[in-house]
N, C-alpha and C. Protein backbone atom coordinates (compact mmCIF):
# COMPACT_ATOMS: atom_id res chain seq x y z
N UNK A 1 64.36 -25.11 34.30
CA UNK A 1 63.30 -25.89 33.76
C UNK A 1 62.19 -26.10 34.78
N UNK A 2 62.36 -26.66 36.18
CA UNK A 2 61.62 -26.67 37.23
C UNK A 2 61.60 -25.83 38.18
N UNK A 3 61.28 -24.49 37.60
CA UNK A 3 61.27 -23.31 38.73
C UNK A 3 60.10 -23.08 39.04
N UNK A 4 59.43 -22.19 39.73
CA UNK A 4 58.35 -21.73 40.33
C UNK A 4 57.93 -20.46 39.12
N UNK A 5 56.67 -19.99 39.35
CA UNK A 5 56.06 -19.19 38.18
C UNK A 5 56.48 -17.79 38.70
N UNK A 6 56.11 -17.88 40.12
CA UNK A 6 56.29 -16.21 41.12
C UNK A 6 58.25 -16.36 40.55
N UNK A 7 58.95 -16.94 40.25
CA UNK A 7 60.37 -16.32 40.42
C UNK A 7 60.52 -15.64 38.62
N UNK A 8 59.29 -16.14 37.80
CA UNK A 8 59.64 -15.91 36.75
C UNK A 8 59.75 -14.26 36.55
N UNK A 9 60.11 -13.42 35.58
CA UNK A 9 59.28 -12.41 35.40
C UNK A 9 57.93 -12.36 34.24
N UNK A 10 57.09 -11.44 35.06
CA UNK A 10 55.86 -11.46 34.38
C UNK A 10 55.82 -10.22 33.33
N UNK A 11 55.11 -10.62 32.28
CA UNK A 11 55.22 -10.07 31.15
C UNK A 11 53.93 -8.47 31.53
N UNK A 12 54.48 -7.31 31.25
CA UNK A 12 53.35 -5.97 31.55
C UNK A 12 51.85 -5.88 30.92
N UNK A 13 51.36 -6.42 31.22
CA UNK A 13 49.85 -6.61 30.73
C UNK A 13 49.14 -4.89 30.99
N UNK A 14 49.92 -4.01 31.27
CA UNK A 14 48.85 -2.97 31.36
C UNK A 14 49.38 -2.12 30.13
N UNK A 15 50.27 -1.95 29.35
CA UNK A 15 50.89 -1.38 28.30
C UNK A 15 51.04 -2.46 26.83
N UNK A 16 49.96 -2.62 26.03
CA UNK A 16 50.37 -3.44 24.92
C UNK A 16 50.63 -2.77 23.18
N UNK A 17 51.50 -3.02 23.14
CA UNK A 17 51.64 -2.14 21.87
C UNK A 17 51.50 -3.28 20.44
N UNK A 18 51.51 -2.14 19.46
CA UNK A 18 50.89 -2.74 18.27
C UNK A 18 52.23 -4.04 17.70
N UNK A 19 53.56 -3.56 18.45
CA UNK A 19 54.44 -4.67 17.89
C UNK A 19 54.28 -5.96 18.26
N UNK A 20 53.80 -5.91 19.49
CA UNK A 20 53.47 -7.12 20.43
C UNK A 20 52.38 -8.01 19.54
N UNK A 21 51.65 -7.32 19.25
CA UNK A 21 50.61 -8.37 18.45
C UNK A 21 51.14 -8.72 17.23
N UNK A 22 51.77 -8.49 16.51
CA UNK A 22 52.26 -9.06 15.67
C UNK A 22 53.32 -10.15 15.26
N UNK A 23 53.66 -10.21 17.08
CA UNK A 23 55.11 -11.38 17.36
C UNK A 23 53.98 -12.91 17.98
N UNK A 24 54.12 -13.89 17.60
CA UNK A 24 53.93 -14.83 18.21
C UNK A 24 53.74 -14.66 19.27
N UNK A 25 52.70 -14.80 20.10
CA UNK A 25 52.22 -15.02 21.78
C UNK A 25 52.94 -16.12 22.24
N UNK A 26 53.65 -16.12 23.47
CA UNK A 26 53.88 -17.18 24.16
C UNK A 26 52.53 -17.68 24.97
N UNK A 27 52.87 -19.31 24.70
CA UNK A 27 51.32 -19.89 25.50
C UNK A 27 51.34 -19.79 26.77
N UNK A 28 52.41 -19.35 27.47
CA UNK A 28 52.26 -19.46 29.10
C UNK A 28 52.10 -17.41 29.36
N UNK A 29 51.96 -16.50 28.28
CA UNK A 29 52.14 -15.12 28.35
C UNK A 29 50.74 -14.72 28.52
N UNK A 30 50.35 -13.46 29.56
CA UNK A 30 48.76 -13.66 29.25
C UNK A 30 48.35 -13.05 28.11
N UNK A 31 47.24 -13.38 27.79
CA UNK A 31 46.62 -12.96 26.66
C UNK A 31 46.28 -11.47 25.78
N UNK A 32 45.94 -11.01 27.41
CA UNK A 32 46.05 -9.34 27.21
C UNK A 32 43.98 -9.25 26.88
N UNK A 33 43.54 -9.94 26.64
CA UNK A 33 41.51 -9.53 26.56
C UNK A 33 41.47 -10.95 27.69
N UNK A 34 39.93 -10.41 28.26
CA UNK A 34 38.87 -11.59 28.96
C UNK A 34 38.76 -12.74 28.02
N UNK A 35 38.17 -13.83 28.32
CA UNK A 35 37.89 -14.83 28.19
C UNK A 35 36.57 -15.22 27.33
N UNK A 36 35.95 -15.16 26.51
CA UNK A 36 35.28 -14.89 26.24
C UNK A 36 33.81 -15.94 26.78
N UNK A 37 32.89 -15.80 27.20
CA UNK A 37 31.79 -16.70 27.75
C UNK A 37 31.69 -17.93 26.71
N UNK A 38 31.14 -18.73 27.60
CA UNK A 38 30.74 -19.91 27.12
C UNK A 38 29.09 -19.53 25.83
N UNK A 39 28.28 -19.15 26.22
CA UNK A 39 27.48 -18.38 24.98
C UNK A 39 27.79 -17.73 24.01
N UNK A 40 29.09 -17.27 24.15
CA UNK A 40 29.40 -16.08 23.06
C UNK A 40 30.77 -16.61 22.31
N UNK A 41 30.92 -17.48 22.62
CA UNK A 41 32.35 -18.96 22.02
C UNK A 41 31.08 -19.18 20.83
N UNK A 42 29.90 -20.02 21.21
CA UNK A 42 28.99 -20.75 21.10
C UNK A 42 28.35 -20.01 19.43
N UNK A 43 28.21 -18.88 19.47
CA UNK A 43 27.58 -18.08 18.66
C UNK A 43 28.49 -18.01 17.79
N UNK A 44 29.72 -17.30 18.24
CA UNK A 44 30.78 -17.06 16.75
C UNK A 44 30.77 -18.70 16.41
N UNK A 45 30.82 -20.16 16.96
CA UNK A 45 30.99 -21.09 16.16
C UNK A 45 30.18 -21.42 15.06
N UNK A 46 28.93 -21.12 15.90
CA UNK A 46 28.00 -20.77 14.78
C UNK A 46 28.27 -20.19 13.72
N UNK A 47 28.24 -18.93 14.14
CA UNK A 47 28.33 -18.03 13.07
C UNK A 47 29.09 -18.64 11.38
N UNK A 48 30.31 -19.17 12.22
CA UNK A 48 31.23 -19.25 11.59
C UNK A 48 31.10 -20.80 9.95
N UNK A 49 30.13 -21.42 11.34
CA UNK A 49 29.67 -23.08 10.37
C UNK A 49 28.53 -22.56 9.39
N UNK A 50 27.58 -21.78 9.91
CA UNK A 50 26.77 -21.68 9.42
C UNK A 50 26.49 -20.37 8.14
N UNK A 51 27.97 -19.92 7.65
CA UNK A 51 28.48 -19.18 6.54
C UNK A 51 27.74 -20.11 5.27
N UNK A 52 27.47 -19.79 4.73
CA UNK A 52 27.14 -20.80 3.00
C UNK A 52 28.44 -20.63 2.07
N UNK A 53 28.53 -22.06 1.98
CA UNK A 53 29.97 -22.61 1.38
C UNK A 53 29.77 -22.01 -0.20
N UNK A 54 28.60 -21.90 -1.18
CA UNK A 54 28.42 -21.76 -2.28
C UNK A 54 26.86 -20.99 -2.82
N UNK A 55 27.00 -20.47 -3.99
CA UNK A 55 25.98 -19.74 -4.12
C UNK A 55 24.11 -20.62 -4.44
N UNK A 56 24.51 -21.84 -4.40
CA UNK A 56 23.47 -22.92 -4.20
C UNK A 56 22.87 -23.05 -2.96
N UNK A 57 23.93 -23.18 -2.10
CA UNK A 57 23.12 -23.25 -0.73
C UNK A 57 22.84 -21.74 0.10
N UNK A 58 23.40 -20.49 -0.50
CA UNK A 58 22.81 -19.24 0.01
C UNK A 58 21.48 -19.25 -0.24
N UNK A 59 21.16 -19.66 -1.97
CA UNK A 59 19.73 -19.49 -1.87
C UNK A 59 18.40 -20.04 -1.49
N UNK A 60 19.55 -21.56 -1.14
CA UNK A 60 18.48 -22.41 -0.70
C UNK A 60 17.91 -21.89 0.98
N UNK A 61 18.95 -21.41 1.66
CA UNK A 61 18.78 -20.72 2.71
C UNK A 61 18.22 -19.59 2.74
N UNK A 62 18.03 -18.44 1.77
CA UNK A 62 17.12 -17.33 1.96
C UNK A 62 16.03 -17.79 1.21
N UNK A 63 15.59 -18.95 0.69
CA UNK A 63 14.28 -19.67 0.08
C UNK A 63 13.47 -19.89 1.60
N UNK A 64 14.52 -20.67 2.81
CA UNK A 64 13.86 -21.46 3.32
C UNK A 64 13.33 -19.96 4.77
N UNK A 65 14.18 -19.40 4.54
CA UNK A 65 14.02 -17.76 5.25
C UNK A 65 12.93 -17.05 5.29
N UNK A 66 12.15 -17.29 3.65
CA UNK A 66 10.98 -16.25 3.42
C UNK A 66 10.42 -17.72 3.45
N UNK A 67 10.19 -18.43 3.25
CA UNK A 67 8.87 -19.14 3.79
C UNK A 67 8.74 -19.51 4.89
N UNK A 68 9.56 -19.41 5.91
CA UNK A 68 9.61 -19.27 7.63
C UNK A 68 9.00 -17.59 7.76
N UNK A 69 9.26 -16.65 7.16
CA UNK A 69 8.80 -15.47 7.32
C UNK A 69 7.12 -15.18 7.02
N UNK A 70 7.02 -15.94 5.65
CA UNK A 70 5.76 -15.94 5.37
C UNK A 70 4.66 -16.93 6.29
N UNK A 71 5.15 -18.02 6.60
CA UNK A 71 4.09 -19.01 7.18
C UNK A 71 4.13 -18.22 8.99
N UNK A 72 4.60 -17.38 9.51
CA UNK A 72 4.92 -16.51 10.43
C UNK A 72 3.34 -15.26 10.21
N UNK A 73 3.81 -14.51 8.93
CA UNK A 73 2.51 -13.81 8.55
C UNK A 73 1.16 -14.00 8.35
N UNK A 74 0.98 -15.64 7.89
CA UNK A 74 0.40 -16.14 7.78
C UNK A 74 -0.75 -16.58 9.14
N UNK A 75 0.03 -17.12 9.99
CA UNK A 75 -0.36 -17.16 11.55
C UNK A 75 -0.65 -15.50 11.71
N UNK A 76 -0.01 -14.67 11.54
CA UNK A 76 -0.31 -13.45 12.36
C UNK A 76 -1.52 -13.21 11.55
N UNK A 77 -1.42 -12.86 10.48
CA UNK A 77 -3.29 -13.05 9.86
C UNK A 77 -4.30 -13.26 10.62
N UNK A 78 -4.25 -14.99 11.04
CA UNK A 78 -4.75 -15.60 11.35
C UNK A 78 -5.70 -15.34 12.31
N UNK A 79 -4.27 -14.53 14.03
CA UNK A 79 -4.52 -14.11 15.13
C UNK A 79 -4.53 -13.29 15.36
N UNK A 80 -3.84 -12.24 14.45
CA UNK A 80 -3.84 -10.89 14.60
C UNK A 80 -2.89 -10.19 15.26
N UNK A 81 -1.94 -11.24 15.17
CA UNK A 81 -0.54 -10.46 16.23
C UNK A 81 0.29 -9.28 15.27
N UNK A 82 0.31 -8.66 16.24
CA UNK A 82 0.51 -7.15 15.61
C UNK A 82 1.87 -7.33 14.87
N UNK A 83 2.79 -7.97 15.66
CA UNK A 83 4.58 -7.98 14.85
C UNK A 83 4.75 -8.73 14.03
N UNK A 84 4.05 -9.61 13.59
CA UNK A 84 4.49 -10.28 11.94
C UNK A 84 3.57 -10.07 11.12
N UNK A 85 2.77 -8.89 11.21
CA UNK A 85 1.70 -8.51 10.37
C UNK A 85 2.41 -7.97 8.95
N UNK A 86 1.97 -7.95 7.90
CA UNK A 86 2.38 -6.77 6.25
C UNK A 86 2.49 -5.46 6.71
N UNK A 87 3.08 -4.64 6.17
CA UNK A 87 3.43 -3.82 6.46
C UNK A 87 2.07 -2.58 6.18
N UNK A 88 1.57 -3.42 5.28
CA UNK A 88 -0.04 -2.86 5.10
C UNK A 88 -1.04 -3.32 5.91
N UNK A 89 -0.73 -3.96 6.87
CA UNK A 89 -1.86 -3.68 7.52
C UNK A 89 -1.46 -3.57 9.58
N UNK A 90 -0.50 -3.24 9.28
CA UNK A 90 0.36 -2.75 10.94
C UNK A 90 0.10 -1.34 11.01
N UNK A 91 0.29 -1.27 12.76
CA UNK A 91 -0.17 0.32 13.02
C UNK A 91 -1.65 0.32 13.45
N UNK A 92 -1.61 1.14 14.90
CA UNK A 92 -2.73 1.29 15.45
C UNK A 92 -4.01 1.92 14.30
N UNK A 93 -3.42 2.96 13.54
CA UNK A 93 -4.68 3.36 12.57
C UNK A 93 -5.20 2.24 12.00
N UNK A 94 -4.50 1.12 11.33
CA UNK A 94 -4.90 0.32 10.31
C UNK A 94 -5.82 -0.83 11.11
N UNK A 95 -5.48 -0.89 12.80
CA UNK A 95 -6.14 -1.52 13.40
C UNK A 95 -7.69 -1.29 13.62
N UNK A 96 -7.53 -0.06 13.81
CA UNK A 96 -8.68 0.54 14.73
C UNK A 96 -9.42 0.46 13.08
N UNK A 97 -9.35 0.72 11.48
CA UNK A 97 -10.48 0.89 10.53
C UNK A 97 -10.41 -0.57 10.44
N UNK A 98 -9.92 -1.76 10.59
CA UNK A 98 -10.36 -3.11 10.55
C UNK A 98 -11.45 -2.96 11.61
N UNK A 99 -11.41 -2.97 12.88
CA UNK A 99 -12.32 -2.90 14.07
C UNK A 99 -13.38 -2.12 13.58
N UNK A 100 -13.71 -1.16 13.06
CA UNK A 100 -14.61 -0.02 12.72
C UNK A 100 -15.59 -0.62 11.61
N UNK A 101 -14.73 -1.76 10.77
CA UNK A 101 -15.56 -2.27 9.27
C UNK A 101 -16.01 -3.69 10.25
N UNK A 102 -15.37 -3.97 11.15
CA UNK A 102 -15.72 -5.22 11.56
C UNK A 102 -17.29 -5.46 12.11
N UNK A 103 -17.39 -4.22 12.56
CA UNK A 103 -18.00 -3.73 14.23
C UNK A 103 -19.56 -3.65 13.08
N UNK A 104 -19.22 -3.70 11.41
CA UNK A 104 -20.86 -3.10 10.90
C UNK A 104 -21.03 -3.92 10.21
N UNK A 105 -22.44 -4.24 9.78
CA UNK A 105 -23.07 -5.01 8.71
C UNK A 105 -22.88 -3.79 7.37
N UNK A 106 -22.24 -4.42 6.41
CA UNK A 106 -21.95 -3.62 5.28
C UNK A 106 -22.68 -4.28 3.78
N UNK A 107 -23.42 -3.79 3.20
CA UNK A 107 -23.99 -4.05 1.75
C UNK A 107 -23.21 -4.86 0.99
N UNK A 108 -21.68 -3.85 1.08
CA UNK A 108 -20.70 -4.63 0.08
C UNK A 108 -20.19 -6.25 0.42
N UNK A 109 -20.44 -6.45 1.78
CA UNK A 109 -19.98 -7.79 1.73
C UNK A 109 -20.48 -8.75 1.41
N UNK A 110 -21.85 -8.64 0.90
CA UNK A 110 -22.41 -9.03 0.53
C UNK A 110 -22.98 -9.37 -1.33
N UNK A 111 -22.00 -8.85 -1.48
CA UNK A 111 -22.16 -8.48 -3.17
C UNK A 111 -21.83 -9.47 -3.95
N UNK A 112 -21.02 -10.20 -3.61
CA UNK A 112 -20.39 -11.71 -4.47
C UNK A 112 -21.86 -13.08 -4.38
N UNK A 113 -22.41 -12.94 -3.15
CA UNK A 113 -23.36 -13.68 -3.71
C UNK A 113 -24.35 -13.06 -3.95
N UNK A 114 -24.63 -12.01 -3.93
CA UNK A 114 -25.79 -11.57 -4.67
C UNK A 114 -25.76 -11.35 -5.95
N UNK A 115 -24.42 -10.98 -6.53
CA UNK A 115 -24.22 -11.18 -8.11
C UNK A 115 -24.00 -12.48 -8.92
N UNK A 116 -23.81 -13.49 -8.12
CA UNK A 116 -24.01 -15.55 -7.93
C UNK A 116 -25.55 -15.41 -8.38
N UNK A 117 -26.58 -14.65 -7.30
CA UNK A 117 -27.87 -14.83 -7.53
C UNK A 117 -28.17 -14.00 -8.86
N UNK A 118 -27.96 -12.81 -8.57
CA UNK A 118 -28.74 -12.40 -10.20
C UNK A 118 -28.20 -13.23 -11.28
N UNK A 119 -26.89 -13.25 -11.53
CA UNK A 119 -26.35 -13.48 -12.45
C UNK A 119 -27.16 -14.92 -12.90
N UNK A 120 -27.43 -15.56 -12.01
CA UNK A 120 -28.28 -17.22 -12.26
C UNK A 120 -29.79 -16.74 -12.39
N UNK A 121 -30.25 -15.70 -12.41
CA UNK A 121 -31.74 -14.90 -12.82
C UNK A 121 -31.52 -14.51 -14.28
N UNK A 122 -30.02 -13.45 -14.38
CA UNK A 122 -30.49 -13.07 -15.94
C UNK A 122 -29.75 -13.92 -16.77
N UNK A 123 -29.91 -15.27 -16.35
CA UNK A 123 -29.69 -16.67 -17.81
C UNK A 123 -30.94 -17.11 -18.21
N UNK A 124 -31.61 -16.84 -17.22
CA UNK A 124 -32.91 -17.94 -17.23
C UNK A 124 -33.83 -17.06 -18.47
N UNK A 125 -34.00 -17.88 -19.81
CA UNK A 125 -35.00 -16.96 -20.71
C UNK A 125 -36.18 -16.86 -20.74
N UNK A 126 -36.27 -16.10 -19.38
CA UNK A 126 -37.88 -15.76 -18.98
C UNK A 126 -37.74 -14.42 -18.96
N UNK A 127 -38.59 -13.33 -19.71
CA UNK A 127 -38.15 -11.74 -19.98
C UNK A 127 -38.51 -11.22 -18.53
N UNK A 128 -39.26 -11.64 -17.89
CA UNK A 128 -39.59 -10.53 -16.45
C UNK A 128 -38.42 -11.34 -15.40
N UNK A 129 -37.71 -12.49 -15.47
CA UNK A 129 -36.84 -12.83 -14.50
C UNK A 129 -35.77 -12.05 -14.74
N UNK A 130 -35.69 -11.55 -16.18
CA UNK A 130 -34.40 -11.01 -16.66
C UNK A 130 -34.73 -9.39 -16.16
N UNK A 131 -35.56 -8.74 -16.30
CA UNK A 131 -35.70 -7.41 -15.79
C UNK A 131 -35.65 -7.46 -14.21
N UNK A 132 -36.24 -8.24 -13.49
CA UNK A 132 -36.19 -8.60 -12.16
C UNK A 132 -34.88 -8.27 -11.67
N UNK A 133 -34.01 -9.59 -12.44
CA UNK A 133 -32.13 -9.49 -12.39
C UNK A 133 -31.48 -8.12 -12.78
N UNK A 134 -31.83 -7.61 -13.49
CA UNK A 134 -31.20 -5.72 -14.04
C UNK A 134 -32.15 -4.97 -12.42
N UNK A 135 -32.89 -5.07 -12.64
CA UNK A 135 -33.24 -4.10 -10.98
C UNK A 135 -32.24 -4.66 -9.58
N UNK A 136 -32.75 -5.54 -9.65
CA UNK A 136 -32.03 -6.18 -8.72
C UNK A 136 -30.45 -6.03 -8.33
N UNK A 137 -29.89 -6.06 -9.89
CA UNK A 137 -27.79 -5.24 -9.68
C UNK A 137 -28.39 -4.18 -9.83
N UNK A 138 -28.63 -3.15 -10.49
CA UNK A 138 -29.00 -1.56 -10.20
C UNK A 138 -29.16 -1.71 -8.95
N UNK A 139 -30.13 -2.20 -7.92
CA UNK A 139 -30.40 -1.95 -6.87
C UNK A 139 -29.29 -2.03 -5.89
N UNK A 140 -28.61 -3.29 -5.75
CA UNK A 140 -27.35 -3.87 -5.49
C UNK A 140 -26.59 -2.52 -5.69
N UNK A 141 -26.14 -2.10 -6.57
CA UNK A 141 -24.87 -1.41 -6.88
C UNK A 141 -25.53 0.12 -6.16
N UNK A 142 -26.45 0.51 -6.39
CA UNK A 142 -27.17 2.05 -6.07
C UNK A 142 -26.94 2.07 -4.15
N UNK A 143 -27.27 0.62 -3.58
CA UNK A 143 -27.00 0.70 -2.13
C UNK A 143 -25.86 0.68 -1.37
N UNK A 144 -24.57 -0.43 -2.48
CA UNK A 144 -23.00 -0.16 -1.99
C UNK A 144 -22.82 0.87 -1.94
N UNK A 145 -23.23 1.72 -2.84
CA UNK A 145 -22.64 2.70 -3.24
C UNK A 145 -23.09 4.07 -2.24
N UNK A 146 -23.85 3.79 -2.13
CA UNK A 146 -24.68 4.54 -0.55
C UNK A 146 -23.99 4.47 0.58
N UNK A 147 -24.10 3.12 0.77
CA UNK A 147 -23.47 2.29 2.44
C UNK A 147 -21.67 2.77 2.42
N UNK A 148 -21.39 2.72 1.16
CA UNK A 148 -19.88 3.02 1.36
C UNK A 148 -19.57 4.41 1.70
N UNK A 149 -20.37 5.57 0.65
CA UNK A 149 -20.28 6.98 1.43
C UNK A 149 -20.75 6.98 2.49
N UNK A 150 -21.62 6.52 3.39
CA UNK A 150 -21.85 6.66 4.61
C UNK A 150 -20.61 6.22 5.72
N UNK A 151 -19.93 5.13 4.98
CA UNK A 151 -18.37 4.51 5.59
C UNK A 151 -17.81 5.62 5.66
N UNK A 152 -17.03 5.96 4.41
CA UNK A 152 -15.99 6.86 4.00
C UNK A 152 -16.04 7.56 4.59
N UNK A 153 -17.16 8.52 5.00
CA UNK A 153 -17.50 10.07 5.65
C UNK A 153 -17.44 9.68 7.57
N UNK A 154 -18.13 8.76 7.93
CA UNK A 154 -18.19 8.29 9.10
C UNK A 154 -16.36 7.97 9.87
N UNK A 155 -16.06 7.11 9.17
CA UNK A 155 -14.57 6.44 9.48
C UNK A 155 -13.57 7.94 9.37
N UNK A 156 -13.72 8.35 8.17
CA UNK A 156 -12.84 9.66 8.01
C UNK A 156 -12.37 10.56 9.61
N UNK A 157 -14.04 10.80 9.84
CA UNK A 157 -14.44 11.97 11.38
C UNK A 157 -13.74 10.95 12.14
N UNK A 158 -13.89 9.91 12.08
CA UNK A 158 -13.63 9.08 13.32
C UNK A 158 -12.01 9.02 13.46
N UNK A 159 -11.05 8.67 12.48
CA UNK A 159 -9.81 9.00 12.69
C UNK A 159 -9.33 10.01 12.81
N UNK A 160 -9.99 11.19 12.34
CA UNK A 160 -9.55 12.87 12.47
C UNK A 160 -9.22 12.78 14.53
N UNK A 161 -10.48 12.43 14.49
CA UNK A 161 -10.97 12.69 16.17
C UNK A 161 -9.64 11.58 16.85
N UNK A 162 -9.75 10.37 16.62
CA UNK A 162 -8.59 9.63 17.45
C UNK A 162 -7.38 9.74 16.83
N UNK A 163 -7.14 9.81 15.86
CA UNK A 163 -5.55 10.53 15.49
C UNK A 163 -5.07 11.06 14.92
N UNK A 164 -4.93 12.38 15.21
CA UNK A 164 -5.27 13.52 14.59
C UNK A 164 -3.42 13.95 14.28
N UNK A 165 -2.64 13.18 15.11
CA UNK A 165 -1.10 13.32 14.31
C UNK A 165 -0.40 12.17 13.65
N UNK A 166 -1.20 11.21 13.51
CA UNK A 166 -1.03 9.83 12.81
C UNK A 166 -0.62 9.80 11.27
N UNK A 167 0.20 9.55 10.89
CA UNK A 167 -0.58 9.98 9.00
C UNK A 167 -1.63 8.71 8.82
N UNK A 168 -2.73 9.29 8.24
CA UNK A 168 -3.85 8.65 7.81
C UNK A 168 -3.83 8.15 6.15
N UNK A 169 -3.08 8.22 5.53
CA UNK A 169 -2.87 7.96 3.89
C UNK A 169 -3.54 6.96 3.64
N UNK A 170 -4.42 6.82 3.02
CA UNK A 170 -4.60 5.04 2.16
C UNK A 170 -5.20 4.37 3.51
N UNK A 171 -5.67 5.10 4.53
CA UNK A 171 -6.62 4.00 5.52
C UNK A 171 -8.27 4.11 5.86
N UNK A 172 -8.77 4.95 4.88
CA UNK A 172 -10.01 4.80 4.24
C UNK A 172 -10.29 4.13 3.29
N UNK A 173 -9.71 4.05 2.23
CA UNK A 173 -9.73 2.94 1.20
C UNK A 173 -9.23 1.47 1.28
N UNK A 174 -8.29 1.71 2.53
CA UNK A 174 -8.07 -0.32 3.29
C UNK A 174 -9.63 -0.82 3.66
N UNK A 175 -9.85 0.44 4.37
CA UNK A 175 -11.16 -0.15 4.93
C UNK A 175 -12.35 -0.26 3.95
N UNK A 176 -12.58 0.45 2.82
CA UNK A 176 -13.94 0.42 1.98
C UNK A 176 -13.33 -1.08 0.96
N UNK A 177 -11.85 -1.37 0.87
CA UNK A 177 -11.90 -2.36 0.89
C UNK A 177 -11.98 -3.87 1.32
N UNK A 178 -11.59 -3.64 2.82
CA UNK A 178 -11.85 -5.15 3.54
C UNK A 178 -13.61 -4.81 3.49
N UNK A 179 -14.44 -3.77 3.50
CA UNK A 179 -16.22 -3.82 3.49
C UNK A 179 -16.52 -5.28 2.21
N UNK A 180 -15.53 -5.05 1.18
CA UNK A 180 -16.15 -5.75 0.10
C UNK A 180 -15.77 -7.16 0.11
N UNK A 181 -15.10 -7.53 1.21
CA UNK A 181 -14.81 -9.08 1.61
C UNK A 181 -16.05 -9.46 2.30
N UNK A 182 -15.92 -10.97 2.15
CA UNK A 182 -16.87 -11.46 2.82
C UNK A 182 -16.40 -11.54 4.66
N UNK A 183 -16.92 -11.36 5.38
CA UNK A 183 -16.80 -11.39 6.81
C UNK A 183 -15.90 -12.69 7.21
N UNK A 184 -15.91 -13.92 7.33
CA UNK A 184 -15.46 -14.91 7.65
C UNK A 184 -14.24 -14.91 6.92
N UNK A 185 -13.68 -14.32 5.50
CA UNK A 185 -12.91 -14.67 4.76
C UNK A 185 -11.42 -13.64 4.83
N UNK A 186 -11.98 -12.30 5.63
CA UNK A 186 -11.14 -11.26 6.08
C UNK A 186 -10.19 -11.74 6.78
N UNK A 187 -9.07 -11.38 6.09
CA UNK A 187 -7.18 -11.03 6.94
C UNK A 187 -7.43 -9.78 7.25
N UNK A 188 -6.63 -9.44 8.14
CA UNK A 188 -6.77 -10.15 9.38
C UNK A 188 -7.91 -10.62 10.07
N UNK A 189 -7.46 -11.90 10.21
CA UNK A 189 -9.68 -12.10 11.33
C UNK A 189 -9.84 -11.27 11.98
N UNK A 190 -11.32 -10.83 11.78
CA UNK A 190 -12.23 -9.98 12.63
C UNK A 190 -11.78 -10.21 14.00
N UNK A 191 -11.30 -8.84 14.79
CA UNK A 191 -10.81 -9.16 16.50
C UNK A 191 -12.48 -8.53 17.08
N UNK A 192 -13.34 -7.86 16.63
CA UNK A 192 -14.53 -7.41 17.50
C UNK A 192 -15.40 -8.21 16.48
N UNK A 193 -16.68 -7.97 18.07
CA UNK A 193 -17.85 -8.86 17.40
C UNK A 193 -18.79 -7.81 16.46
N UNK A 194 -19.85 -8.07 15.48
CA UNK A 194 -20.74 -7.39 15.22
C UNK A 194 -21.31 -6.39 15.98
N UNK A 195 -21.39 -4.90 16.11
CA UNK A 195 -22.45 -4.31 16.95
C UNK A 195 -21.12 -3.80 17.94
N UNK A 196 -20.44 -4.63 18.23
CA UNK A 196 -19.04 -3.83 19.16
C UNK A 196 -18.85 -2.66 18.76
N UNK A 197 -18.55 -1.33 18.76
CA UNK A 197 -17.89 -0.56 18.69
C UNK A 197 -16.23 -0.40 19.27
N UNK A 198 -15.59 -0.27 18.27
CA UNK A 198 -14.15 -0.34 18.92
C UNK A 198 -13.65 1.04 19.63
């Protein structure tokens, strides 16, 4: 009962076979694995509490998941951080035609209040304010429509030239669409100033 540990014999820790694990461990026998860290105890407890007991609280937990994910995107919008960006608008190409629409004064961004203005011209029943207002969207629409092929064709050369093994799919038309936002109102915020070239 009161012997010493060195007189005991010690159990072969370098040979463990599959019967052994299946017999009750003695608590004074060694274990046969390391110890596992104090961090990594810590995590499986986790792990383990933080299972969802029922299908009520799984979803309340992947509810509270995507709106931690979204208000995340939301900020990256904001600042422009590249890793919680949409998946539409990540990637050096998609960067560089934001920078490229940023960098110009464009017709189209301008189009929401200028169709505010005509549109408050052709109510007014005065016949030459109302022809005024029809030139005026003809005119409007004849110059987007200008300013944007001059985009399209310009931006096109310009990604050929900087990335020419990139796939380019659908990042001419991101950009002729952020043109038709208003400047201040663009996701991601504008990272260059007017007149910058990126």
């Amino acid at each position: 009962m009161f012997r010493s540990r060195s007189k005991e014999e010690k159990a072969p820790t370098g040979k463990v076979t599959a019967d052994l694990s299946k017999q009750p461990r003695d608590p004074e026998a060694p274990k046969g694995r390391p110890t596992p860290k104090r961090s990594e105890a810590q995590t499986q407890r986790r792990r383990a509490q933080s299972a969802p007991l029922d299908r009520k609280e799984a979803m309340r937990r992947q509810r509270e998941a995507r709106r931690a994910d979204l208000a995340k995107q939301r900020e990256a919008l904001a600042g422009g951080d590249e890793r919680y960006l949409p998946p539409r608008d990540k990637g050096p190409v998609r960067r560089f035609v934001r920078d490229f629409v940023d960098s110009r004064f464009c017709i189209a961004e301008f189009f929401l209040p200028l169709a505010v203005v005509i549109l408050v011209l052709s109510m007014i029943r005065i016949p030459q304010l109302q022809n005024i207002a029809m030139l005026l969207w003809l005119g409007v629409i004849v110059m987007i429509v200008v300013d944007s092929i001059g985009i399209w064709i310009r931006l096109k050369k310009q990604l050929n030239d900087r990335f020419p093994d990139e796939p380019k799919r659908g990042a001419v038309a991101y950009g002729l669409m952020r043109t038709l936002q208003i400047r201040r109102l663009r996701l991601p915020k504008p990272q260059v100033k007017r007149g910058e070239r990126p």
